[in-house]
PDB file of N, CA and C in Angstrom:
ATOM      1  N   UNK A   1      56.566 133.909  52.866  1.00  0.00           N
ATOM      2  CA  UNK A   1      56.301 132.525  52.480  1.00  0.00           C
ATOM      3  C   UNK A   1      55.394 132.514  51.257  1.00  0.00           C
ATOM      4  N   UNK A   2      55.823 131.532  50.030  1.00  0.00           N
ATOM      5  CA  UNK A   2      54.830 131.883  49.119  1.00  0.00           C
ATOM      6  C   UNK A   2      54.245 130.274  49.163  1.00  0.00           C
ATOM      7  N   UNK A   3      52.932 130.220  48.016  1.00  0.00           N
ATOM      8  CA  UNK A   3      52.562 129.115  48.413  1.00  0.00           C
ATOM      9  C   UNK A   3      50.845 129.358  48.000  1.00  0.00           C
ATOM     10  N   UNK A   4      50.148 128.143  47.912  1.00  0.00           N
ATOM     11  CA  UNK A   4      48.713 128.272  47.897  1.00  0.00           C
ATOM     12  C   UNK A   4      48.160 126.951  48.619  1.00  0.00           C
ATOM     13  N   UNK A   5      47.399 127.816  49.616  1.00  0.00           N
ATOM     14  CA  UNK A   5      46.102 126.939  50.358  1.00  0.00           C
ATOM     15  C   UNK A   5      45.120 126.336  49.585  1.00  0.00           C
ATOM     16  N   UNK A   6      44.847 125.275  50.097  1.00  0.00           N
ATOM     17  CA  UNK A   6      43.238 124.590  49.619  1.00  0.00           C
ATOM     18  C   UNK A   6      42.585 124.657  50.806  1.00  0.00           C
ATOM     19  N   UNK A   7      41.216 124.271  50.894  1.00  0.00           N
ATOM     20  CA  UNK A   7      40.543 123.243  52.035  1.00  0.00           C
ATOM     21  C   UNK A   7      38.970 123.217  50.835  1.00  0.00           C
ATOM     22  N   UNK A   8      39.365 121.944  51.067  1.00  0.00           N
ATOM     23  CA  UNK A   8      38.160 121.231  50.225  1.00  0.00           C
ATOM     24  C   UNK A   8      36.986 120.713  51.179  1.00  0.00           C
ATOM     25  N   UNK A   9      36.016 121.012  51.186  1.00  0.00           N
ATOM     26  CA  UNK A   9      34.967 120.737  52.163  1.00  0.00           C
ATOM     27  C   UNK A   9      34.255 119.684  51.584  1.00  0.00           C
ATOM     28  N   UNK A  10      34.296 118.240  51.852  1.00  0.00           N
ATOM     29  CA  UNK A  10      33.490 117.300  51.150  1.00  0.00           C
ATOM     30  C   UNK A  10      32.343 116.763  52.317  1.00  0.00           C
ATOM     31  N   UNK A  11      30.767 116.498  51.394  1.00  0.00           N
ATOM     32  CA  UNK A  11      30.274 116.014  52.304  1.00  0.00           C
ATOM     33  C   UNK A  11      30.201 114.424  51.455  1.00  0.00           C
ATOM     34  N   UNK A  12      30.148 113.397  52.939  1.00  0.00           N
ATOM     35  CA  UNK A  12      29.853 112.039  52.455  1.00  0.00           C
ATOM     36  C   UNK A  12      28.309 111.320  53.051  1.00  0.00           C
ATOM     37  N   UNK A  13      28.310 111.020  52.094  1.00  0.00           N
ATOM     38  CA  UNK A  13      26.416 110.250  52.244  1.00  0.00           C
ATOM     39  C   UNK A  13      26.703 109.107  53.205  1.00  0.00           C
ATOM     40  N   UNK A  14      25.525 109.187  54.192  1.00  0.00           N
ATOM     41  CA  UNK A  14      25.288 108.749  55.638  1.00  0.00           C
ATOM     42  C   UNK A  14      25.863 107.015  54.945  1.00  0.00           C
ATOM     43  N   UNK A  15      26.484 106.663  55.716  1.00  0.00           N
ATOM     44  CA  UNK A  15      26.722 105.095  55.914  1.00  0.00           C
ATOM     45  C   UNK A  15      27.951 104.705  54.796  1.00  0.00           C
ATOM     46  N   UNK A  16      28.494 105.723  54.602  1.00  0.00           N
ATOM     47  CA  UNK A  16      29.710 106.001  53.358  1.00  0.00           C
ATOM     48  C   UNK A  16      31.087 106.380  54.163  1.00  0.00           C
ATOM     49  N   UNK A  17      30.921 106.867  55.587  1.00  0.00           N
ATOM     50  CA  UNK A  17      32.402 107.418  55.821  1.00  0.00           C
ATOM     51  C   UNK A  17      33.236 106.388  55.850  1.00  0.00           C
ATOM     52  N   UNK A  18      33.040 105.586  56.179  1.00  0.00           N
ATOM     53  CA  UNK A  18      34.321 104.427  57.235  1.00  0.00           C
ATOM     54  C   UNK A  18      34.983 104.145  55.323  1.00  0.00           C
ATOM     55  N   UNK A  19      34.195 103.702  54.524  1.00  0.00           N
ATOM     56  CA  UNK A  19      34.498 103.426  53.205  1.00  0.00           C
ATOM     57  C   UNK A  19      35.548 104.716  52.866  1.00  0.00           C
ATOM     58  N   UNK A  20      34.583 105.849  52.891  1.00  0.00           N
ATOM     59  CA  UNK A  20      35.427 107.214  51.910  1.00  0.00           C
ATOM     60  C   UNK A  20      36.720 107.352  53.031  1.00  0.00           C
ATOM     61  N   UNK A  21      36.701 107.212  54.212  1.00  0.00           N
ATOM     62  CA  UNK A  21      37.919 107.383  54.739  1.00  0.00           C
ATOM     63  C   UNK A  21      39.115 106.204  55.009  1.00  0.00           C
ATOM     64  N   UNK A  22      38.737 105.380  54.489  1.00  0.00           N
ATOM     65  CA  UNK A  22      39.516 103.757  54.029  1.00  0.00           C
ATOM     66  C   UNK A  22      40.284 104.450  52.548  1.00  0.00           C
ATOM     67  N   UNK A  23      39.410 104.634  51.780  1.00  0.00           N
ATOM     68  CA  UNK A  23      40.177 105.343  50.332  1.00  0.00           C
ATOM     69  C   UNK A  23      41.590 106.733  50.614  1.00  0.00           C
ATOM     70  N   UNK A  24      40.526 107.379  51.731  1.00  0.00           N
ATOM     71  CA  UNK A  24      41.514 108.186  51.636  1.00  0.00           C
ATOM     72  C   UNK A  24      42.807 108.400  52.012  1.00  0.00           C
ATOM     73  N   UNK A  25      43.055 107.001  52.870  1.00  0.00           N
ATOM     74  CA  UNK A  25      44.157 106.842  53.568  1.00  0.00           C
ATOM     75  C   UNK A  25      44.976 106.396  52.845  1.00  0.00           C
ATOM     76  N   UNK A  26      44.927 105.779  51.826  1.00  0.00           N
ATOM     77  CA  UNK A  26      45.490 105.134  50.156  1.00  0.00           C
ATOM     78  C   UNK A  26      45.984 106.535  49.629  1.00  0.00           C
ATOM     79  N   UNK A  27      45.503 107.557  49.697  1.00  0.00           N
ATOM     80  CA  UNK A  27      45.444 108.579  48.991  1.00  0.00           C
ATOM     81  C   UNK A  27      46.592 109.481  49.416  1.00  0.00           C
ATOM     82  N   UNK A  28      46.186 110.321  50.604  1.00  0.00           N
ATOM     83  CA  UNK A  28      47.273 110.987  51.517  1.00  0.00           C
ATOM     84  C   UNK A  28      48.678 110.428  51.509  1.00  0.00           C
ATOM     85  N   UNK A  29      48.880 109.250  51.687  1.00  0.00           N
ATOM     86  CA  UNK A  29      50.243 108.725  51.839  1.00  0.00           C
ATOM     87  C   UNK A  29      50.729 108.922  50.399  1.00  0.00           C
ATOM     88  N   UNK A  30      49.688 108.728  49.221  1.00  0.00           N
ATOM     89  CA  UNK A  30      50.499 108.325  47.356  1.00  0.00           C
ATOM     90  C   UNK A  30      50.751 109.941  47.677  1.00  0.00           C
ATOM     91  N   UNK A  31      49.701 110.810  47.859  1.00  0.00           N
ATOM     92  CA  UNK A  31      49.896 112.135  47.835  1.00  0.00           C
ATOM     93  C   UNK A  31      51.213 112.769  47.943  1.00  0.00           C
ATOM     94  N   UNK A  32      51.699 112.878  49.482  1.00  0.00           N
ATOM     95  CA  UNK A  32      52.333 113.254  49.821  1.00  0.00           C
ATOM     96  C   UNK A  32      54.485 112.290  49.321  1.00  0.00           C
ATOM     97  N   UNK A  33      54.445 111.224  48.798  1.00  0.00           N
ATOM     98  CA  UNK A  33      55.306 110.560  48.860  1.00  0.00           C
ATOM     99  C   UNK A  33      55.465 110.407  46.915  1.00  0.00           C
ATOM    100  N   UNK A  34      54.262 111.418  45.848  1.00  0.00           N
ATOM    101  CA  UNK A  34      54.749 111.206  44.637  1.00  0.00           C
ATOM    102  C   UNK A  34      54.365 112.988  44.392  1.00  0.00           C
ATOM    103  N   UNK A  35      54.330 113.697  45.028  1.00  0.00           N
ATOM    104  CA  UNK A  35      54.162 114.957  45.051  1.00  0.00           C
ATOM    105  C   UNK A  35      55.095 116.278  45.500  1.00  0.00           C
ATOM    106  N   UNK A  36      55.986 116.402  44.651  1.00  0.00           N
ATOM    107  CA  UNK A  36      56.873 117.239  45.828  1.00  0.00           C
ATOM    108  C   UNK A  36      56.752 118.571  45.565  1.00  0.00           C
ATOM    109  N   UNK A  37      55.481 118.971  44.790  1.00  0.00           N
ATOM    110  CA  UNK A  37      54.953 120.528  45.722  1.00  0.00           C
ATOM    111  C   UNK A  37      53.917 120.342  46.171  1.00  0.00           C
ATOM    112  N   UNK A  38      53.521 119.434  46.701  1.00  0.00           N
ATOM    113  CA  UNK A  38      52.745 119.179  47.821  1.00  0.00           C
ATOM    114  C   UNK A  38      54.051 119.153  49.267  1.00  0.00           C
ATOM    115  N   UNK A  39      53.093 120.385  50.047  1.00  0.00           N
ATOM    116  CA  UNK A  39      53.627 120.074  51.462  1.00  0.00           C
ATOM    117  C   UNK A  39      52.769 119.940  52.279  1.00  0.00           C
ATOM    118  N   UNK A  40      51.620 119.936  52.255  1.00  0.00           N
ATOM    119  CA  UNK A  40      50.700 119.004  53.114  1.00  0.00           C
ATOM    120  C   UNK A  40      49.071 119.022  52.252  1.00  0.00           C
ATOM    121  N   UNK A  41      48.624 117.994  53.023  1.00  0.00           N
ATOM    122  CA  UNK A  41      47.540 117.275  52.638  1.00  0.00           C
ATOM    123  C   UNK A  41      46.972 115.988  53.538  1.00  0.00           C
ATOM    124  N   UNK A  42      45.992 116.408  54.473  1.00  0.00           N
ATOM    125  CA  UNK A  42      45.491 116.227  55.645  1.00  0.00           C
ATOM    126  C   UNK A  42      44.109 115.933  55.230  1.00  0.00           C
ATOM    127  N   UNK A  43      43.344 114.985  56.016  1.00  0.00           N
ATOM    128  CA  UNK A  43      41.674 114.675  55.884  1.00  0.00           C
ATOM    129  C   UNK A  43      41.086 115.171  57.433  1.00  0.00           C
ATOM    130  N   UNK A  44      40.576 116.014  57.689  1.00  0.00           N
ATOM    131  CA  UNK A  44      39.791 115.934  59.256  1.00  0.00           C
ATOM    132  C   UNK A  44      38.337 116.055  59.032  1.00  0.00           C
ATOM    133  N   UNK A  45      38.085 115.502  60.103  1.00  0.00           N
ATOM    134  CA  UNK A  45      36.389 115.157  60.562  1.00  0.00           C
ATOM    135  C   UNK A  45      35.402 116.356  61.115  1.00  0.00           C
ATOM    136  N   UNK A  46      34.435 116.869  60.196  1.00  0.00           N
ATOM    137  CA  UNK A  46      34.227 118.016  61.250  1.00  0.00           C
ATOM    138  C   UNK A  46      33.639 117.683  61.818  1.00  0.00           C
ATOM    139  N   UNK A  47      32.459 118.596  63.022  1.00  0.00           N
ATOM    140  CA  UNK A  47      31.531 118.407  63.998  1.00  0.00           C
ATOM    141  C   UNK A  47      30.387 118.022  63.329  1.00  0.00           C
ATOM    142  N   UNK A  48      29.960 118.358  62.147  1.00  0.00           N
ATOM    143  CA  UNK A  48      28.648 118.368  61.615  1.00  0.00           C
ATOM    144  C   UNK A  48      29.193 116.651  60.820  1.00  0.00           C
ATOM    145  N   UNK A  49      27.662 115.381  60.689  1.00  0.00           N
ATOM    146  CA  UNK A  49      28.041 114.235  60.215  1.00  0.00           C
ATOM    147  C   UNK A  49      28.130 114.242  59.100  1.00  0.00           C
ATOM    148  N   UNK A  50      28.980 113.528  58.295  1.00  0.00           N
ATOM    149  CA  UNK A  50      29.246 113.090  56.789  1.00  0.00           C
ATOM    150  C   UNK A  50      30.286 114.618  56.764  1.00  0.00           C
ATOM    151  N   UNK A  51      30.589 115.424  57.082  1.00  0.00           N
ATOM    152  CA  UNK A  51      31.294 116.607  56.664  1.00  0.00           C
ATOM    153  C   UNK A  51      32.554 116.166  57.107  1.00  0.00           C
ATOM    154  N   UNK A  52      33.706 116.687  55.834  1.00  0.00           N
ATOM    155  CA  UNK A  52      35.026 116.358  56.197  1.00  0.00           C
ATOM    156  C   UNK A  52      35.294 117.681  55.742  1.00  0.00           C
ATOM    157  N   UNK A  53      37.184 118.135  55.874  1.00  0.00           N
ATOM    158  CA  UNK A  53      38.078 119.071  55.095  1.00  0.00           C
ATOM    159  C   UNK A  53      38.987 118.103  55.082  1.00  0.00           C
ATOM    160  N   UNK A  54      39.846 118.821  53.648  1.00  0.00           N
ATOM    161  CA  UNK A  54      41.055 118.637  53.295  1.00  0.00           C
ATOM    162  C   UNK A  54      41.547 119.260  53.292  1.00  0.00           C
ATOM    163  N   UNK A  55      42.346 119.829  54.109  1.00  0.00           N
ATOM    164  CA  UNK A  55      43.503 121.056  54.048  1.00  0.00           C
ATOM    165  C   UNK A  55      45.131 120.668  53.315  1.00  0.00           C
ATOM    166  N   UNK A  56      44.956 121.603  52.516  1.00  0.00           N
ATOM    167  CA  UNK A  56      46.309 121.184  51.402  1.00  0.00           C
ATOM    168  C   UNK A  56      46.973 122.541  51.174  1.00  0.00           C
ATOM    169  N   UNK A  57      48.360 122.241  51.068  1.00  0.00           N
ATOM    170  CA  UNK A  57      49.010 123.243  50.622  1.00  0.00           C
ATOM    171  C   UNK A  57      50.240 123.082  49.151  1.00  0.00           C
ATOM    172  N   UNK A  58      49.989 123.531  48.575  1.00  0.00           N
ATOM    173  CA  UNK A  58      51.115 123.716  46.850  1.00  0.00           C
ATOM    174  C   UNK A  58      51.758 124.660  47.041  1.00  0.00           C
ATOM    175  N   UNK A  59      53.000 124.401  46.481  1.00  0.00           N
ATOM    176  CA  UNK A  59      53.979 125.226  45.946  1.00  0.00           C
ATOM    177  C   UNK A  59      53.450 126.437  45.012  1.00  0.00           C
ATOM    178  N   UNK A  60      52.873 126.056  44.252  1.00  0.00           N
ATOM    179  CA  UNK A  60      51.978 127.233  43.277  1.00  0.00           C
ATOM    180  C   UNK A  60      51.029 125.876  41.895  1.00  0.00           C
ATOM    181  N   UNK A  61      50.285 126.964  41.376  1.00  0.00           N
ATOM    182  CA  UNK A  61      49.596 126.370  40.252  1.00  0.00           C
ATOM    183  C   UNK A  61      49.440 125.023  39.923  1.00  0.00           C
ATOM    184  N   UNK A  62      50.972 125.282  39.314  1.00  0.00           N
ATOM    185  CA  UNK A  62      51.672 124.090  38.456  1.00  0.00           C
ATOM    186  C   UNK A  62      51.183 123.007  39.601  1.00  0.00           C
ATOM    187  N   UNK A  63      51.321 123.084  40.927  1.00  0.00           N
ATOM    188  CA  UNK A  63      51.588 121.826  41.524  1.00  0.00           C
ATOM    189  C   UNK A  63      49.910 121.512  42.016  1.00  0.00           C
ATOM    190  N   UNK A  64      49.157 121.941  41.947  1.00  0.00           N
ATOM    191  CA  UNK A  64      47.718 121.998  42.199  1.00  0.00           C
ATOM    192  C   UNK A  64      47.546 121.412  40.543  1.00  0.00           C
ATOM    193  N   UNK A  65      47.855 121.453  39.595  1.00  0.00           N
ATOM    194  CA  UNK A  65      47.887 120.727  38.577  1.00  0.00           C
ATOM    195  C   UNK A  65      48.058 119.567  37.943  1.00  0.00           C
ATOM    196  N   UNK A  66      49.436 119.340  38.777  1.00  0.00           N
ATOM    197  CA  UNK A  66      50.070 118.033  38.900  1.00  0.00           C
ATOM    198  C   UNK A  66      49.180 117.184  39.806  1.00  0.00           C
ATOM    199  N   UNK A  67      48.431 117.706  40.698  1.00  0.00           N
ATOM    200  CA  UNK A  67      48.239 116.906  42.086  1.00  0.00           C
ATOM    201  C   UNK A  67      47.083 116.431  40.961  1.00  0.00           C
ATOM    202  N   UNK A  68      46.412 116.782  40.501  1.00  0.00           N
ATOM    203  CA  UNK A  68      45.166 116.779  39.730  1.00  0.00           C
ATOM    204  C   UNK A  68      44.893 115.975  38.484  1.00  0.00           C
ATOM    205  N   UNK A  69      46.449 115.777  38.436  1.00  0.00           N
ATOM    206  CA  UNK A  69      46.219 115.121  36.568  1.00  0.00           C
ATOM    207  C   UNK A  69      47.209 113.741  37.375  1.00  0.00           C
ATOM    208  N   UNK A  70      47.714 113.425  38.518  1.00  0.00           N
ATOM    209  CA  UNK A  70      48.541 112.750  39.296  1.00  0.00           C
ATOM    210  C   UNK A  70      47.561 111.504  38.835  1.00  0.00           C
ATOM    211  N   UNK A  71      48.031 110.404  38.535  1.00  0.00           N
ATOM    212  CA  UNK A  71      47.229 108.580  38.209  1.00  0.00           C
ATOM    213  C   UNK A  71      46.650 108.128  39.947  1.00  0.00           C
ATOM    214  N   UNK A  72      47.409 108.555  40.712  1.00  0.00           N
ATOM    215  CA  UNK A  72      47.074 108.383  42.128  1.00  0.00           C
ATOM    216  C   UNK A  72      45.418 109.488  42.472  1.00  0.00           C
ATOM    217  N   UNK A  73      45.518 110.458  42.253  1.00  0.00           N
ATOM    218  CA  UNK A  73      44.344 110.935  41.832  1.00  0.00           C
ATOM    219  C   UNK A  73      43.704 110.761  41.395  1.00  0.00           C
ATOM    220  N   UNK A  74      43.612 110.896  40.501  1.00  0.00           N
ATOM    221  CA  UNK A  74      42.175 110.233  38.979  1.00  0.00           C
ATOM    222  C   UNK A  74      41.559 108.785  40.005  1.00  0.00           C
ATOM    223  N   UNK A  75      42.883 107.543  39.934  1.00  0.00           N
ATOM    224  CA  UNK A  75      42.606 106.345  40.482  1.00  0.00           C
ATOM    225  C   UNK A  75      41.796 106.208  41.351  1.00  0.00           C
ATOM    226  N   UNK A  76      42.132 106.601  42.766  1.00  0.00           N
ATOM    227  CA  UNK A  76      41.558 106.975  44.149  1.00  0.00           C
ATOM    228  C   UNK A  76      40.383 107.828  44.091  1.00  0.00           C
ATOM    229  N   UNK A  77      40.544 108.699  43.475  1.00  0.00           N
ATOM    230  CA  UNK A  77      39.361 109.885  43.487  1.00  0.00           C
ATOM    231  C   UNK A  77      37.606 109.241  42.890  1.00  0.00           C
ATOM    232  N   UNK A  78      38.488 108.368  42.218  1.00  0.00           N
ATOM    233  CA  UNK A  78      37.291 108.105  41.106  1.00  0.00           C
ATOM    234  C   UNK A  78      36.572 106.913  42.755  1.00  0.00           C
ATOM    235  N   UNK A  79      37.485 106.095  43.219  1.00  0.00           N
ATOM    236  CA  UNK A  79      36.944 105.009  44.371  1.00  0.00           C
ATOM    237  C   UNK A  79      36.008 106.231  45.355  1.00  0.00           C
ATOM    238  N   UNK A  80      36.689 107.380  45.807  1.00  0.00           N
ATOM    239  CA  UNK A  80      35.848 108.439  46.430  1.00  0.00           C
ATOM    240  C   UNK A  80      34.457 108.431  45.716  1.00  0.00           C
ATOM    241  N   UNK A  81      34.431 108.589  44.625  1.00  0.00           N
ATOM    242  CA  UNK A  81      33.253 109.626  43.703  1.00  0.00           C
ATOM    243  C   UNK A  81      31.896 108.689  44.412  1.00  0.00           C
ATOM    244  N   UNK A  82      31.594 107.224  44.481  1.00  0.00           N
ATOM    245  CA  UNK A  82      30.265 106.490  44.861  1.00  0.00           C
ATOM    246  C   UNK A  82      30.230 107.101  46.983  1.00  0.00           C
ATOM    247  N   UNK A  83      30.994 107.518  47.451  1.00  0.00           N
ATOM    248  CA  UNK A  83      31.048 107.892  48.536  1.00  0.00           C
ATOM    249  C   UNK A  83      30.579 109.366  48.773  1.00  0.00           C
ATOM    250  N   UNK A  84      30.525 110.164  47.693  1.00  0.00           N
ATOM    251  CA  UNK A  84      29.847 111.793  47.972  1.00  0.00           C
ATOM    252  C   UNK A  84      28.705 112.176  47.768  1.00  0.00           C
ATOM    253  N   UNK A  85      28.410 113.042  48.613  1.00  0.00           N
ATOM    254  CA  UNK A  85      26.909 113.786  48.447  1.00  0.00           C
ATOM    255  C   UNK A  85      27.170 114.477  47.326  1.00  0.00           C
ATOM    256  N   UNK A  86      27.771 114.964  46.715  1.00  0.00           N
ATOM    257  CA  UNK A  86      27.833 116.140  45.709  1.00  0.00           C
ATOM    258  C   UNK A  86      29.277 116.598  45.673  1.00  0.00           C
ATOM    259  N   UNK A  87      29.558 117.402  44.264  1.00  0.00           N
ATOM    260  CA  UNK A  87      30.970 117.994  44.544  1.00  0.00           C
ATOM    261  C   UNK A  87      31.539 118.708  45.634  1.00  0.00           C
ATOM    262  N   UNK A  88      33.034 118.285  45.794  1.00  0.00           N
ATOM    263  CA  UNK A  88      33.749 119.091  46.835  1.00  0.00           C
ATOM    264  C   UNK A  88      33.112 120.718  46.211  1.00  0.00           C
ATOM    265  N   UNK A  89      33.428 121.468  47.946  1.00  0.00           N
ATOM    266  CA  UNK A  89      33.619 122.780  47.675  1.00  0.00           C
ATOM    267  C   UNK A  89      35.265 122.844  47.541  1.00  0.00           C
ATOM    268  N   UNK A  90      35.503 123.681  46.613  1.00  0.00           N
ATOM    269  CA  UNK A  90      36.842 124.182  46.796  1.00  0.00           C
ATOM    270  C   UNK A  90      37.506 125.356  47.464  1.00  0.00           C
ATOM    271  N   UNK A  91      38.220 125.643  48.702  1.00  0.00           N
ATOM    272  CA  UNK A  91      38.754 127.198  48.466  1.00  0.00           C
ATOM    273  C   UNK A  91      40.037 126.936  48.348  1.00  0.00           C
ATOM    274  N   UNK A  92      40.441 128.349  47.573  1.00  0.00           N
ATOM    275  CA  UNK A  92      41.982 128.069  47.296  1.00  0.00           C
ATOM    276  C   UNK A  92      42.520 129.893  47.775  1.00  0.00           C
ATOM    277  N   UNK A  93      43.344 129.857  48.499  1.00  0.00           N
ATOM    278  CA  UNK A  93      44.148 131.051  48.802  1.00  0.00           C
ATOM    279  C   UNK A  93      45.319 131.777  48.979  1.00  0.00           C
ATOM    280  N   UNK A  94      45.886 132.060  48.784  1.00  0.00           N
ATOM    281  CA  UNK A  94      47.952 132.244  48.446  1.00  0.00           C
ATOM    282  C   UNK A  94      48.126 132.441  50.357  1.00  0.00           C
ATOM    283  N   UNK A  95      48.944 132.064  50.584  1.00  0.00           N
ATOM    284  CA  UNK A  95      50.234 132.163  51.428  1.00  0.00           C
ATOM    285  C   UNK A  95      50.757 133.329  51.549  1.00  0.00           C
ATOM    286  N   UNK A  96      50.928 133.951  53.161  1.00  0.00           N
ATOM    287  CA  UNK A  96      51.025 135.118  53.338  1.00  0.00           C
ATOM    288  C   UNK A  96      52.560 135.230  54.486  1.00  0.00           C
TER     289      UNK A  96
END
């Protein structure tokens, strides 16, 4: 299987989730429905508060590119940006 993993670890500032996860639900659906090397792209809640992941998976590069320069991105992302503690962490890892 080829392919590249994300999981983006975002934290959101106390009294910000219900907001950052209202945006992101706008997001996931443009994601997945104007993206077609995107095959997934998921938001979960971790145990620790304000901490989320995004687990995402691309076709390769190019499509981690596209997802990135995508108007649904920029748009949405930018409504995210007053909702974060600081930049996402990124990891990114190939498909095995």
């Amino acid at each position: 299987m080829s392919g590249i993993g994300v999981i983006a670890t975002i934290r959101v500032l106390p009294g910000k989730e219900a907001e950052f996860e209202g945006v992101f639900a706008e997001l996931a659906p443009a994601v997945r429905a104007n993206e077609p090397g995107n095959s997934y792209y998921k938001l979960f809640r971790t145990a620790d508060a304000g901490v989320y992941k995004v687990l995402e998976c691309y076709d390769d590069e190019a499509a981690i590119a596209a997802h990135r320069a995508s108007d649904h991105f920029r748009t949405l992302g930018a409504k995210l940006g007053p909702c974060l503690a600081g930049a996402p962490e990124i990891e990114s890892m190939p498909a095995v």
